[in-house]
N, C-alpha and C. Protein backbone atom coordinates (compact mmCIF):
# COMPACT_ATOMS: atom_id res chain seq x y z
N UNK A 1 137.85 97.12 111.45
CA UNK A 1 137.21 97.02 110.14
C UNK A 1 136.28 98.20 109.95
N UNK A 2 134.93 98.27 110.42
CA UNK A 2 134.25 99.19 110.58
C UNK A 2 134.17 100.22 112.16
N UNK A 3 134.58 101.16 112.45
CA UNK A 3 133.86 102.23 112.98
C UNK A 3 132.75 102.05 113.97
N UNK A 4 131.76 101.80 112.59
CA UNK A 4 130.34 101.91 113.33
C UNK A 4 130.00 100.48 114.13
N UNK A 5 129.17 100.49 115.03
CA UNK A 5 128.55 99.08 115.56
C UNK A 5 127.36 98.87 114.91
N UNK A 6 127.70 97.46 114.98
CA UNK A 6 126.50 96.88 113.69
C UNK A 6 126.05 95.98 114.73
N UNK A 7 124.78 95.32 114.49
CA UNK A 7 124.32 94.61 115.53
C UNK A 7 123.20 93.48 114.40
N UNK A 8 122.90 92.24 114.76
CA UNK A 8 122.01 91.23 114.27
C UNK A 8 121.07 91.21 114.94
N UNK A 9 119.94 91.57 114.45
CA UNK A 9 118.84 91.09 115.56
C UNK A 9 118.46 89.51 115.92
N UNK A 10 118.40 89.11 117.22
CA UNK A 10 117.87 87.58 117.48
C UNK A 10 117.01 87.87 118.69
N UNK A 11 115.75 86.64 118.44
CA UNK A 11 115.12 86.78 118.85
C UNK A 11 115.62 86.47 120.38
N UNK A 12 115.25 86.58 121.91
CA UNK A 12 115.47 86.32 123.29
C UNK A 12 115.97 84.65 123.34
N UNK A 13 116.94 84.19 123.68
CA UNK A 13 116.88 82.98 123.66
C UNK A 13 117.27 81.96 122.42
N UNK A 14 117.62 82.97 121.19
CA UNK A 14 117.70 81.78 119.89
C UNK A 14 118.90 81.16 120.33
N UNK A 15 119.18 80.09 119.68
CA UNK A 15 120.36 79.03 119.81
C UNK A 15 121.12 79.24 118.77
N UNK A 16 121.13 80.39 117.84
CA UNK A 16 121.81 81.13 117.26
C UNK A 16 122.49 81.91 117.09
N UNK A 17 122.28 82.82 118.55
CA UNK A 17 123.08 83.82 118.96
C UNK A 17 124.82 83.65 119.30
N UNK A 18 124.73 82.51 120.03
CA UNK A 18 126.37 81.78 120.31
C UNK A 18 127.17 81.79 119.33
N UNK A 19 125.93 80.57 118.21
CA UNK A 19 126.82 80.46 116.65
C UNK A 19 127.47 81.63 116.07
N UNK A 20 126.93 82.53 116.00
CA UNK A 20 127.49 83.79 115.24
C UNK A 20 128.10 84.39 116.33
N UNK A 21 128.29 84.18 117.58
CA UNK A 21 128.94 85.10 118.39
C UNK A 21 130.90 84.07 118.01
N UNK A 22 130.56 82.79 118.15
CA UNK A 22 131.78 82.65 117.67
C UNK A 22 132.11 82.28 116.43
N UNK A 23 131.56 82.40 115.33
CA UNK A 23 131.70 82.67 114.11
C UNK A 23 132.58 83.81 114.10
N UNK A 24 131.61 84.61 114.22
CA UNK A 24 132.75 86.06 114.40
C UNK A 24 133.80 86.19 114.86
N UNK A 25 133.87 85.70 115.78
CA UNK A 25 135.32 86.10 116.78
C UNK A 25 136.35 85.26 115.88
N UNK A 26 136.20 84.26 115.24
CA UNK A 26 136.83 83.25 114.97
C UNK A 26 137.32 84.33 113.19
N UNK A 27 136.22 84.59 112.68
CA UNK A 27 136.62 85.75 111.58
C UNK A 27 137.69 86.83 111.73
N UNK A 28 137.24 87.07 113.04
CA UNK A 28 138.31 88.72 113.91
C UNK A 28 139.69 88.13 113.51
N UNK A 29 139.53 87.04 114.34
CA UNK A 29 140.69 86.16 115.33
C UNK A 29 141.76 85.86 113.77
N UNK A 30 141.27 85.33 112.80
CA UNK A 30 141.94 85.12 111.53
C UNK A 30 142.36 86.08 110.79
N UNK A 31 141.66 87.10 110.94
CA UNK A 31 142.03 88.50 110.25
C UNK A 31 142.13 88.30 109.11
N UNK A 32 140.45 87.71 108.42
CA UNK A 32 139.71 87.57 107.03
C UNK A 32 138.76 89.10 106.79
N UNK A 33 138.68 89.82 108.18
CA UNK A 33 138.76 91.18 107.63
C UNK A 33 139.55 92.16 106.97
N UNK A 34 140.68 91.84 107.89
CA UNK A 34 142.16 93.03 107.28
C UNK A 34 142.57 92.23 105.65
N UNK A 35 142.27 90.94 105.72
CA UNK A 35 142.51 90.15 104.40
C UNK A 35 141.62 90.96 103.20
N UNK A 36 140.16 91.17 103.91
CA UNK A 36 139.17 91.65 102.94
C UNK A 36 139.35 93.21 102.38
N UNK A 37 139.80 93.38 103.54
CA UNK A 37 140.03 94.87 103.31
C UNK A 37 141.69 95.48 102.61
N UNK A 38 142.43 94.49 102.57
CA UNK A 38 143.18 94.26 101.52
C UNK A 38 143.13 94.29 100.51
N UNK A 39 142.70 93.20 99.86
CA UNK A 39 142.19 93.03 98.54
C UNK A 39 141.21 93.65 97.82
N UNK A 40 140.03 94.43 98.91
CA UNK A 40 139.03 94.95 97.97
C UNK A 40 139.09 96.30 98.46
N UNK A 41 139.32 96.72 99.18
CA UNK A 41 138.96 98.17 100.17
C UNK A 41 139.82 99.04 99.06
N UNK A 42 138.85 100.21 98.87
CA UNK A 42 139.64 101.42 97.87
C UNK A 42 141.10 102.11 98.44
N UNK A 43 142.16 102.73 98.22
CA UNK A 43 143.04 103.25 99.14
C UNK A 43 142.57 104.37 99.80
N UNK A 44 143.39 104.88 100.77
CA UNK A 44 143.35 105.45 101.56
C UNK A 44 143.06 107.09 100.97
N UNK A 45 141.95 107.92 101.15
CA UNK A 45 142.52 109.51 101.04
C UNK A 45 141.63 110.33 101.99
N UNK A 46 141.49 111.29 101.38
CA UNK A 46 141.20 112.45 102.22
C UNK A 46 140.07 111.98 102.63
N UNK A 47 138.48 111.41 102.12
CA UNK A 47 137.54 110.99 102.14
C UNK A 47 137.44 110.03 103.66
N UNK A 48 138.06 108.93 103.21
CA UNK A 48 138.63 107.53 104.11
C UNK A 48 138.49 108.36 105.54
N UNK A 49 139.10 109.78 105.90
CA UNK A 49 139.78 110.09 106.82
C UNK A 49 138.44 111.10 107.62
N UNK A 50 137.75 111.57 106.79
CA UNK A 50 136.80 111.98 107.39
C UNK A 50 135.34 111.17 107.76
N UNK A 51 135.34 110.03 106.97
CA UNK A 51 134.37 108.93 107.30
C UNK A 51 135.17 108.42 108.40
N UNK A 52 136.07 108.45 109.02
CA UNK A 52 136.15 107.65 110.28
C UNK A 52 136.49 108.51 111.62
N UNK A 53 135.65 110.09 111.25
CA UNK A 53 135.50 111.18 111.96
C UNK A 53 137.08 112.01 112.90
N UNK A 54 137.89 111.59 111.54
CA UNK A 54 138.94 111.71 111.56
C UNK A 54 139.00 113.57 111.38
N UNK A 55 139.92 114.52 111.15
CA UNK A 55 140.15 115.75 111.05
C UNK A 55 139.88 115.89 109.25
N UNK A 56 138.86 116.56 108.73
CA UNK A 56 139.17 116.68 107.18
C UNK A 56 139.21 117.99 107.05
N UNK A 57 138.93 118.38 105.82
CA UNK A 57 139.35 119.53 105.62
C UNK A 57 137.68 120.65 105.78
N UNK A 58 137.52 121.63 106.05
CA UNK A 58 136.31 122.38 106.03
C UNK A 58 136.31 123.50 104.97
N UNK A 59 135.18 123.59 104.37
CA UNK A 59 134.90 124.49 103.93
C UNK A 59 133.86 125.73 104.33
N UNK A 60 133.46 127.00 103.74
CA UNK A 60 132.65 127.38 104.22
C UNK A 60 131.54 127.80 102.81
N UNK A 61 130.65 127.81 103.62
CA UNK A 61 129.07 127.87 102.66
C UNK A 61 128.88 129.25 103.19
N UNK A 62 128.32 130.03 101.91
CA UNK A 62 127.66 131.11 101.53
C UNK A 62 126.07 130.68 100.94
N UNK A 63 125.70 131.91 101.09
CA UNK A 63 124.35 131.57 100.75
C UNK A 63 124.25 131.79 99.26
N UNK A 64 125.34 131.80 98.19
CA UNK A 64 125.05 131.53 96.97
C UNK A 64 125.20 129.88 96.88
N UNK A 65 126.10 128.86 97.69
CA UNK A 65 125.99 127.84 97.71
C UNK A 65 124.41 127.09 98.12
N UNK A 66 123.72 128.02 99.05
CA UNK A 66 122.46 127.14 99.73
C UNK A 66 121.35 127.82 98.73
N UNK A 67 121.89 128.62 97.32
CA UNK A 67 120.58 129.15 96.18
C UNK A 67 119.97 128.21 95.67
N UNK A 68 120.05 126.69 95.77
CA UNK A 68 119.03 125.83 95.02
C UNK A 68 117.90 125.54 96.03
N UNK A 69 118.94 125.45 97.36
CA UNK A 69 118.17 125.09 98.86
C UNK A 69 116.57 126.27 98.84
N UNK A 70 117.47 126.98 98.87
CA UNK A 70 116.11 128.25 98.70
C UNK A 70 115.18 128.16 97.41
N UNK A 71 115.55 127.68 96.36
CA UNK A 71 114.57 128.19 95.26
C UNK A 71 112.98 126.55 95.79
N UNK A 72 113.61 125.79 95.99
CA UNK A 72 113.07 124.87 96.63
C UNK A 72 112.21 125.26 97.78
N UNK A 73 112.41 125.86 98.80
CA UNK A 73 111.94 125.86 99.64
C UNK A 73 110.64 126.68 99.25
N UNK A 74 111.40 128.16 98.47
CA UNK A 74 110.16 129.00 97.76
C UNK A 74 109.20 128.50 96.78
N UNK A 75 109.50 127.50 96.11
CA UNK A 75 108.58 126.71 95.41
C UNK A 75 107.76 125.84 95.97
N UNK A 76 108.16 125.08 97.20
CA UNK A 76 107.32 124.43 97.95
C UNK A 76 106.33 125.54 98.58
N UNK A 77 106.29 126.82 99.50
CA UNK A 77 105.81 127.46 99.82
C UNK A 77 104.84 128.11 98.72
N UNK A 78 105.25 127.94 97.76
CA UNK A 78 104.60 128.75 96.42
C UNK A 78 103.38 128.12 96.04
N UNK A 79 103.29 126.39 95.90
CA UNK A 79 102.64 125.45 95.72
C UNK A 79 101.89 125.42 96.85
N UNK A 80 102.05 125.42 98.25
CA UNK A 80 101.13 125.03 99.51
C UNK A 80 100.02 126.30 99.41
N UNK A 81 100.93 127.64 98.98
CA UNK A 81 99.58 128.72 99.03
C UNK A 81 98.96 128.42 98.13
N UNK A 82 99.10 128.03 96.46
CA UNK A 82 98.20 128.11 95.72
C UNK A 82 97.68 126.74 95.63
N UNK A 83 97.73 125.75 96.57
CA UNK A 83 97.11 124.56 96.72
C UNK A 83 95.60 125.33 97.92
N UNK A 84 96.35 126.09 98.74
CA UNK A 84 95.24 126.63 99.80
C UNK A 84 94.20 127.23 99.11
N UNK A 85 95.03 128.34 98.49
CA UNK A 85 93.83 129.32 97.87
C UNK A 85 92.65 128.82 96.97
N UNK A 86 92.81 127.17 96.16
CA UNK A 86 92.22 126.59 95.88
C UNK A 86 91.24 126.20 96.51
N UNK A 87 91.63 125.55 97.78
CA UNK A 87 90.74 124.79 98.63
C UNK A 87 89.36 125.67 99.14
N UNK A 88 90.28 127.13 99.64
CA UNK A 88 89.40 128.24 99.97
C UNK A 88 88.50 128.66 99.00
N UNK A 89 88.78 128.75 97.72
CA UNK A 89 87.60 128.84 96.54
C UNK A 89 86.50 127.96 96.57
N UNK A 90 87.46 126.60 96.40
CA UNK A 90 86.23 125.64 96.60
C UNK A 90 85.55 125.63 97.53
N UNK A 91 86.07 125.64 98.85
CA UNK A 91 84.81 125.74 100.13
C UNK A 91 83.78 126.36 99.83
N UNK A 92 84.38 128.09 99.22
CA UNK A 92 83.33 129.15 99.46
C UNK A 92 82.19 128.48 98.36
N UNK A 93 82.37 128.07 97.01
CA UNK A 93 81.70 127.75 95.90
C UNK A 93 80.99 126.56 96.93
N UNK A 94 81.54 125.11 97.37
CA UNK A 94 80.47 124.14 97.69
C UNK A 94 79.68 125.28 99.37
N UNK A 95 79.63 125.78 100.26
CA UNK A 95 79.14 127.07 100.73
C UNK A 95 78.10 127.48 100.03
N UNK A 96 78.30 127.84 99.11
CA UNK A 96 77.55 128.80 98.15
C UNK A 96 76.21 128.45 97.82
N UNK A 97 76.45 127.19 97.30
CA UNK A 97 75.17 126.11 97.12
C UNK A 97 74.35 125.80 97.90
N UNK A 98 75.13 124.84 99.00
CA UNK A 98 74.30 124.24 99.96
C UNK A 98 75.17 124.87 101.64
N UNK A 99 74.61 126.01 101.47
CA UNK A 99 74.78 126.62 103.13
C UNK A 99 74.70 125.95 104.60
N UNK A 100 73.84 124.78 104.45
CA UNK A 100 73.81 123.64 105.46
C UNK A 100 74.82 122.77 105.10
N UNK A 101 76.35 122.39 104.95
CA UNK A 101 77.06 121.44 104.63
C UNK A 101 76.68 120.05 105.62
N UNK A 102 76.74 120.88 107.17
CA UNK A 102 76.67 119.80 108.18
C UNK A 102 74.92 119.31 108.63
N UNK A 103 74.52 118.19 108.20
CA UNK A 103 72.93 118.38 108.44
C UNK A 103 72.87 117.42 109.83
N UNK A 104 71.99 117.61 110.66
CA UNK A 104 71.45 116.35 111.52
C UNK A 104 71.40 115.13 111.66
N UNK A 105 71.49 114.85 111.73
CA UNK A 105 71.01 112.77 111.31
C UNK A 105 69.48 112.54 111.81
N UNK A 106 68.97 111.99 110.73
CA UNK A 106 67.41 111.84 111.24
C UNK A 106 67.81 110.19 110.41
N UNK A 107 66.71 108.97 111.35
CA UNK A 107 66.80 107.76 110.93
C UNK A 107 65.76 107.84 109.99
């Protein structure tokens, strides 16, 4: 049916764990999966074949394909400096004022 392993969490000891252990098997055993996957499962194509890490087809990427990747990245970088250069203004300005930021503690 699926590929991947799927797992239920139970707690150490539930009296639940059995139930669904032969629930399931008893599902396998009837083949109300291959039934399910009959009736509802999309057909088969190229897709199908690489989700089940099957051989698909490859392409190759250029870096006009990864140009949004980059304008992103430069915009994030663009924003972190002029978020900094902010911060650095402000320091120097609250600085400016009160040159003691950090004072003593007196009770």
């Amino acid at each position: 049916f699926f590929h991947e392993r799927v797992a239920l969490a139970f707690p150490k000891g539930s009296p639940w764990i059995e139930h669904f252990n032969i629930e399931i098997k008893r599902i396998l055993q009837a083949g109300l999966t291959e039934k399910f996957k009959q009736d509802h499962w999309p057909s088969e194509d190229e897709c199908s074949v690489s989700a089940r890490g099957g051989t698909g087809t490859t392409a190759v990427v250029s870096v006009l394909d990864m140009q949004g990747s980059f304008y992103i990245l430069f915009f994030g970088i663009t924003v972190a400096l002029l978020i900094l250069l902010f911060e650095l203004v402000m320091r120097k300005k609250v600085v400016s004022r009160d040159p003691s930021i950090i004072k003593p503690y007196t009770p």
